[in-house]
Protein backbone atom coordinates (compact mmCIF):
# COMPACT_ATOMS: atom_id res chain seq x y z
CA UNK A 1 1.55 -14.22 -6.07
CA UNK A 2 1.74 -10.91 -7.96
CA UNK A 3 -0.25 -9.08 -4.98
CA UNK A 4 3.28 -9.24 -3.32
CA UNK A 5 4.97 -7.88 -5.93
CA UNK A 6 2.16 -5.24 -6.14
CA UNK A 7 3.05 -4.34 -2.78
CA UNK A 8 6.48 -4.41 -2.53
CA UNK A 9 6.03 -1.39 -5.57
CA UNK A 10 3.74 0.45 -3.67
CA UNK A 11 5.32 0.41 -0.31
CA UNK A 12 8.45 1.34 -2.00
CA UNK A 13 6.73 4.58 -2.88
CA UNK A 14 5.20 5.05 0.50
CA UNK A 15 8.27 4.54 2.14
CA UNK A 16 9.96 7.41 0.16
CA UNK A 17 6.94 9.82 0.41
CA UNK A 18 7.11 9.57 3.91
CA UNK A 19 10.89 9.91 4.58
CA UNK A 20 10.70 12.65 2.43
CA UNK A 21 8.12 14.86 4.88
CA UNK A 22 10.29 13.55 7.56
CA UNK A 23 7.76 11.08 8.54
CA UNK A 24 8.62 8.84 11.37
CA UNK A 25 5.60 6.00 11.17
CA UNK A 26 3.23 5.35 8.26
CA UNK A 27 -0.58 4.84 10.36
CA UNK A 28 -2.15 4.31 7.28
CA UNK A 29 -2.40 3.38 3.14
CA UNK A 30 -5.07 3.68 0.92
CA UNK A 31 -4.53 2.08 -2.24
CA UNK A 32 -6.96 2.02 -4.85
CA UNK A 33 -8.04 -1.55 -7.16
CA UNK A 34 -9.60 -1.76 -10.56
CA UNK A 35 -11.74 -4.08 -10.41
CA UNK A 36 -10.49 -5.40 -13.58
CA UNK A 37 -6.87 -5.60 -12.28
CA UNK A 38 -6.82 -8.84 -11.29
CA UNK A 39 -5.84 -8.14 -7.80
CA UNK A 40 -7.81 -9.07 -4.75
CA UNK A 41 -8.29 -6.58 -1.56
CA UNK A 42 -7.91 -9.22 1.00
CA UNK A 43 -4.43 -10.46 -1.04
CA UNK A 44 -3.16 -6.93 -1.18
CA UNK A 45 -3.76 -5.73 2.25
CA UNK A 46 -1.92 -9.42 3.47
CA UNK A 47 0.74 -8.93 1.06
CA UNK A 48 1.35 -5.34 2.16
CA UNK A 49 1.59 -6.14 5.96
CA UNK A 50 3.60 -8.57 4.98
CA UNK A 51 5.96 -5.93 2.60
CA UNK A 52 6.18 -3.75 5.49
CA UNK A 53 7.72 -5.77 8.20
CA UNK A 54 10.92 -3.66 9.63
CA UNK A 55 10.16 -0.76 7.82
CA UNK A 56 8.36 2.84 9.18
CA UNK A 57 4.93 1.29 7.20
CA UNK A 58 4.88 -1.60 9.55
CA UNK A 59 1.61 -1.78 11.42
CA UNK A 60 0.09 0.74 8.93
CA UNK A 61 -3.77 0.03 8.27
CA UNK A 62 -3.92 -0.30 4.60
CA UNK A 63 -7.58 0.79 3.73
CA UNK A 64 -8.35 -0.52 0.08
CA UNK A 65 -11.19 1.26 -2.63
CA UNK A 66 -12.31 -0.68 -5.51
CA UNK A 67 -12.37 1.84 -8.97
CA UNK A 68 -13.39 1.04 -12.71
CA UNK A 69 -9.84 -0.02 -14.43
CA UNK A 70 -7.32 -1.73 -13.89
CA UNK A 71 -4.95 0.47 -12.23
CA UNK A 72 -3.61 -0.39 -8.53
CA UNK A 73 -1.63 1.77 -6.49
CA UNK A 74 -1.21 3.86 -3.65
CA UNK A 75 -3.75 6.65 -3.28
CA UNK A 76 -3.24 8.84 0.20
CA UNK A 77 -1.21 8.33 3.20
CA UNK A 78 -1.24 9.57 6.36
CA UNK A 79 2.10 9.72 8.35
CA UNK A 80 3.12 10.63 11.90
């Protein structure tokens, strides 16, 4: 299950982006997937739900884009 660990990294990240703006709810994640990364869309937007239970990200719609590579990780947010 390395989706969740995936997205345990990238919420992390979120998390502190947003606290640092003062953010008091994450409404949405875009993360972007190589489509050689061996990661799934459907796994990672589970898995990130999932990460963000009890935390401001919880709720969040995570809106995925698959990109040549292999890189995954957390391309915008948006915060309220």
């Amino acid at each position: 299950m390395h989706e969740l660990a995936a997205a345990q990294d990238m919420l992390k990240t979120v998390i502190q982006a947003a606290e640092k703006h003062g953010a008091k709810r994450v409404a949405v994640i875009r993360v972007k997937i190589g489509e050689h990364s061996g990661h799934e869309a459907p796994n990672i937007v589970d898995m990130m739900g999932l990460a963000a239970e009890g935390t401001i990200a919880e709720g969040a719609t995570v809106e995925t884009t698959l990109v040549p590579g292999t890189e995954v990780g957390v391309e915008d947010i948006e915060v309220e």
